[in-house]
N, C-alpha and C. Protein backbone atom coordinates (compact mmCIF):
# COMPACT_ATOMS: atom_id res chain seq x y z
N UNK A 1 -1.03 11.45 -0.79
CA UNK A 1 -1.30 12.85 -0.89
C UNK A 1 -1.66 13.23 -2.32
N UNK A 2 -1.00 12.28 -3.47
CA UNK A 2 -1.27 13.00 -4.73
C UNK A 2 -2.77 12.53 -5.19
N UNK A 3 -3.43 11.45 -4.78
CA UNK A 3 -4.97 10.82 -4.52
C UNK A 3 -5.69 12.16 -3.75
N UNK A 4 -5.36 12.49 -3.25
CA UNK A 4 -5.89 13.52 -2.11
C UNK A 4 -6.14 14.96 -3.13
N UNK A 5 -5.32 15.52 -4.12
CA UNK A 5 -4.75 16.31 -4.52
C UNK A 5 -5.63 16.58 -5.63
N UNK A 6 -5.63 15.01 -6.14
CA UNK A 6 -6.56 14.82 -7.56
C UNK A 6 -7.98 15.04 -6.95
N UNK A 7 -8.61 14.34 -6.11
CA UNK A 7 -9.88 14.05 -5.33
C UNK A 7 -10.44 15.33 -5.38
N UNK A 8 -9.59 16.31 -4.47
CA UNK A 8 -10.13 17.56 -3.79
C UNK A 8 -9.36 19.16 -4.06
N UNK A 9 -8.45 18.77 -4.95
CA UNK A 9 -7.92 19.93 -5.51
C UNK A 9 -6.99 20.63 -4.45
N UNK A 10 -7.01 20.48 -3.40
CA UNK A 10 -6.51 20.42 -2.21
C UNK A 10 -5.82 19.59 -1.59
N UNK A 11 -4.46 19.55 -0.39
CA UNK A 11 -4.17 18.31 0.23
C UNK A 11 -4.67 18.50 2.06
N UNK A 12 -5.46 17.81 2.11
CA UNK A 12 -6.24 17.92 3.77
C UNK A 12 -4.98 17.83 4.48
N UNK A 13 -5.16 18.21 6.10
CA UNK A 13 -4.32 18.08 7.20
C UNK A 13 -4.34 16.43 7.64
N UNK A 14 -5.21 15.83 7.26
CA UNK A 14 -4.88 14.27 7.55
C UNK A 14 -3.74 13.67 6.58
N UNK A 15 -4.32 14.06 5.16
CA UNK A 15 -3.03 13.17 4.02
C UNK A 15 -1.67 13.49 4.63
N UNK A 16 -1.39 14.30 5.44
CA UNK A 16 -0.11 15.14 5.37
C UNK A 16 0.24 14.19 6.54
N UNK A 17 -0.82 14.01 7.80
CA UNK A 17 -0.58 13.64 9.21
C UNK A 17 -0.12 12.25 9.03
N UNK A 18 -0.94 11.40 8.06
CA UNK A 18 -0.80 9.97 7.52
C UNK A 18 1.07 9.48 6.89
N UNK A 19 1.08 10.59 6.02
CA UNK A 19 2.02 10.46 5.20
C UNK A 19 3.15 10.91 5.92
N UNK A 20 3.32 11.40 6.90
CA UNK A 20 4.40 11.66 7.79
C UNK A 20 5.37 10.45 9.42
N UNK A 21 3.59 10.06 9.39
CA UNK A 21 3.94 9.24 10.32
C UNK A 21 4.09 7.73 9.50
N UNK A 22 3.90 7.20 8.25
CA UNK A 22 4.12 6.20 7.80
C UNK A 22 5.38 6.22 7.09
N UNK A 23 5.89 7.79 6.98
CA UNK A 23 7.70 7.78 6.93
C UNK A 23 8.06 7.42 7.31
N UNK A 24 7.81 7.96 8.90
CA UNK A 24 8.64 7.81 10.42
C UNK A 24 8.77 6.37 10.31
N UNK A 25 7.57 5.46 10.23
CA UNK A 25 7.37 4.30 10.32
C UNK A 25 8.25 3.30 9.84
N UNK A 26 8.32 3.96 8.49
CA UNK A 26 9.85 2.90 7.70
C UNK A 26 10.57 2.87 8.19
N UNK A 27 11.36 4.22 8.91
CA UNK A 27 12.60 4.42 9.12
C UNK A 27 13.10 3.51 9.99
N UNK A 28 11.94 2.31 10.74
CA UNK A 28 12.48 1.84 11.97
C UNK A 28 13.09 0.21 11.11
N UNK A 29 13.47 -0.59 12.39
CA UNK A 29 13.87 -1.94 11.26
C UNK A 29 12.86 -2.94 12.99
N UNK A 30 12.23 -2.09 13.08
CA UNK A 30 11.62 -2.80 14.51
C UNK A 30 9.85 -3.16 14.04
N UNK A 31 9.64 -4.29 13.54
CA UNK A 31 8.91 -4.95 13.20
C UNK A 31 7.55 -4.31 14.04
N UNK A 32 7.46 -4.18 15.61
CA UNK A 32 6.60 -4.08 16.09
C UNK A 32 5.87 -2.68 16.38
N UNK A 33 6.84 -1.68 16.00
CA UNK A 33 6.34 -0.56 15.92
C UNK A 33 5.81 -0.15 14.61
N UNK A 34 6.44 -0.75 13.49
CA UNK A 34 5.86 -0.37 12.16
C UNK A 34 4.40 -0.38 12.13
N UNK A 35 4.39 -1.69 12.81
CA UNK A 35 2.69 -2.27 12.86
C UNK A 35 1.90 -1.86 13.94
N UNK A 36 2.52 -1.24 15.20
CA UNK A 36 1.79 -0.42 15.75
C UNK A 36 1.83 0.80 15.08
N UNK A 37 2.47 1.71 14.72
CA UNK A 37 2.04 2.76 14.10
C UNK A 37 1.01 2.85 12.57
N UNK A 38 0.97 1.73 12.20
CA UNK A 38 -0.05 1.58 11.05
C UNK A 38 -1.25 1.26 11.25
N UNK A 39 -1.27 0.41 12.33
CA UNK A 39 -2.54 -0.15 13.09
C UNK A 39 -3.27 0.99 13.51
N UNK A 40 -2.52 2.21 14.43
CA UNK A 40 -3.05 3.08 14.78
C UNK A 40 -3.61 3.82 14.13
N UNK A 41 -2.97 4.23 13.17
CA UNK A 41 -2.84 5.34 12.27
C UNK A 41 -4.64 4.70 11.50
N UNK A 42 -4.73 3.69 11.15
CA UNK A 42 -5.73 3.46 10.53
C UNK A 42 -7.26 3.39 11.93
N UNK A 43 -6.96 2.88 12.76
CA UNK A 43 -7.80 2.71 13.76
C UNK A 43 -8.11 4.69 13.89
N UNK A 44 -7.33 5.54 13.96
CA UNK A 44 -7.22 7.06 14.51
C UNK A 44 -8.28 7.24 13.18
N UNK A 45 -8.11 6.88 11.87
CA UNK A 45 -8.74 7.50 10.94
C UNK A 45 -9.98 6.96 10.69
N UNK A 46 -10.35 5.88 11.21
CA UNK A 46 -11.67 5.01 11.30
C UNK A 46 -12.58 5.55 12.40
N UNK A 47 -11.55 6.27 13.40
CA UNK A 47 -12.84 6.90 14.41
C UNK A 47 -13.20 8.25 14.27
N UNK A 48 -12.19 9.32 13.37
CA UNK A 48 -11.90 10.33 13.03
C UNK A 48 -12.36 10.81 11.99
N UNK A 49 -12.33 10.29 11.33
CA UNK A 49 -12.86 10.78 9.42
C UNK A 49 -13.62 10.18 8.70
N UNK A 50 -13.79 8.72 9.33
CA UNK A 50 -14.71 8.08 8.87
C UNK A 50 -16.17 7.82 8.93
N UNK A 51 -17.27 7.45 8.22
CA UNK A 51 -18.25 7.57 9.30
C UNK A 51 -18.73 6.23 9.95
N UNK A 52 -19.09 5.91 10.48
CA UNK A 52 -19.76 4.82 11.16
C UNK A 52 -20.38 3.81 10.79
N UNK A 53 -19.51 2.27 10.64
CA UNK A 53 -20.54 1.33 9.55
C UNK A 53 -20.50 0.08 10.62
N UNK A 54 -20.63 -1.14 9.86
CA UNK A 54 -20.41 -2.63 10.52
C UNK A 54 -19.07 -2.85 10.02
N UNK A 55 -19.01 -2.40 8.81
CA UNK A 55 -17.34 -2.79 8.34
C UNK A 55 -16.51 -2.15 9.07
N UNK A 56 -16.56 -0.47 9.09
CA UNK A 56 -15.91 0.37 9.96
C UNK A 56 -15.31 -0.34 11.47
N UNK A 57 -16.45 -0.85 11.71
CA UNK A 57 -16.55 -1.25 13.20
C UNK A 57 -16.20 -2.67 13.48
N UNK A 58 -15.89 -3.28 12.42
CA UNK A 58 -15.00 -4.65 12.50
C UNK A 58 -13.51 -4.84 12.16
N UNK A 59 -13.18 -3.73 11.22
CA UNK A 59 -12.20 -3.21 11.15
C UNK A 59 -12.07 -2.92 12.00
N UNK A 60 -11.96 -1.69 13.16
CA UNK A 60 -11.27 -1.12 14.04
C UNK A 60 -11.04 -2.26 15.20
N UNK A 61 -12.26 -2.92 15.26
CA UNK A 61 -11.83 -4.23 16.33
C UNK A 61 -10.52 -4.77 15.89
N UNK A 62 -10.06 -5.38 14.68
CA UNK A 62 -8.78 -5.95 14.03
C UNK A 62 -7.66 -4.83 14.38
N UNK A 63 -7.96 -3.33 13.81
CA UNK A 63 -7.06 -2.80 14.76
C UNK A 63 -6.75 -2.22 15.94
N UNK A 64 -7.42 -2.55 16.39
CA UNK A 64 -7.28 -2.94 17.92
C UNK A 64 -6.62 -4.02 18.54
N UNK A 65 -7.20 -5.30 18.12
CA UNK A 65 -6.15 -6.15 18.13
C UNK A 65 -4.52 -6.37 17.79
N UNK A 66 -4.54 -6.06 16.34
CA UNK A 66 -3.33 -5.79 15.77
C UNK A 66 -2.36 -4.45 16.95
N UNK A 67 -2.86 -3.95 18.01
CA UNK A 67 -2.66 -2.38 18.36
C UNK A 67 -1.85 -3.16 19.19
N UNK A 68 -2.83 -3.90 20.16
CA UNK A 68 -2.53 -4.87 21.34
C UNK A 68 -1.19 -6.03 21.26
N UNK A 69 -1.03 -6.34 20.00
CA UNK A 69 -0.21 -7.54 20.09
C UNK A 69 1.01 -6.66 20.06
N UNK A 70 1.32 -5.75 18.70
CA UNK A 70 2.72 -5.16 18.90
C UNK A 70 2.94 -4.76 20.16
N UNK A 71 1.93 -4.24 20.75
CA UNK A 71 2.44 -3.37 22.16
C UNK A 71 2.78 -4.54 22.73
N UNK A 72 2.04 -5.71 23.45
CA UNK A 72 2.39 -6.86 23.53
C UNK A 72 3.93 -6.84 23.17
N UNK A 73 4.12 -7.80 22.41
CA UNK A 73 5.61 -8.26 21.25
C UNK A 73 6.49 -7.21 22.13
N UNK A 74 6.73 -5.63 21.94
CA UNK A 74 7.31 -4.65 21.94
C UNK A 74 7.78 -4.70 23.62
N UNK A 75 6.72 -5.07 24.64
CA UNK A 75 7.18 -4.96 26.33
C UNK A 75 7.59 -6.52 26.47
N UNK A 76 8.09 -7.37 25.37
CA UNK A 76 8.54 -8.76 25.94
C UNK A 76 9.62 -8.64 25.57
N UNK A 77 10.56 -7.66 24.79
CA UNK A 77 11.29 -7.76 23.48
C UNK A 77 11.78 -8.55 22.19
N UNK A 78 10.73 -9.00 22.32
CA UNK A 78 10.28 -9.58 20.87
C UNK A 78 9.76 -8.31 19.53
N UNK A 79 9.87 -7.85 19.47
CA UNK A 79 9.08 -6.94 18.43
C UNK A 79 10.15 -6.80 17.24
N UNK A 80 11.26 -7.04 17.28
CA UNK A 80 12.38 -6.94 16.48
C UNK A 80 12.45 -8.20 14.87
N UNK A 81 11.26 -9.53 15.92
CA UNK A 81 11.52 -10.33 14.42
C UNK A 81 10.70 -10.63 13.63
């Protein structure tokens, strides 16, 4: 948010949305949600705010993947190690 702050003199409704849910995120000690919620969080902002590249779009494939395995891990109960 303080990147955000300097950038635009302003703090957008995303820095805030980002920085809230990658709180939440710590707070857990569950391996597989951290990384689903980061995975997402970056995949949400790659289709959302970003604009449209080959990198963009190879990235989001990775998180996509990365999206898939925690959820994966998380319904076997594995996600904990």
């Amino acid at each position: 948010m303080v990147l955000d702050v300097l950038r635009t003199g302003r703090v957008g409704p995303e820095a805030v949305m980002f920085s809230v849910a990658v709180l939440l995120a710590t707070l857990t000690s569950v391996t597989s949600i951290r990384l689903a919620v980061r995975a997402g969080l970056d995949l949400f902002a790659r289709l959302v705010f970003l604009p449209s590249n080959t990198w963009s779009s190879v990235m989001s494939a990775v998180d996509l993947a990365v999206l898939a395995a925690a959820w994966f891990l998380a319904g076997r109960g594995k996600g904990n190690r």
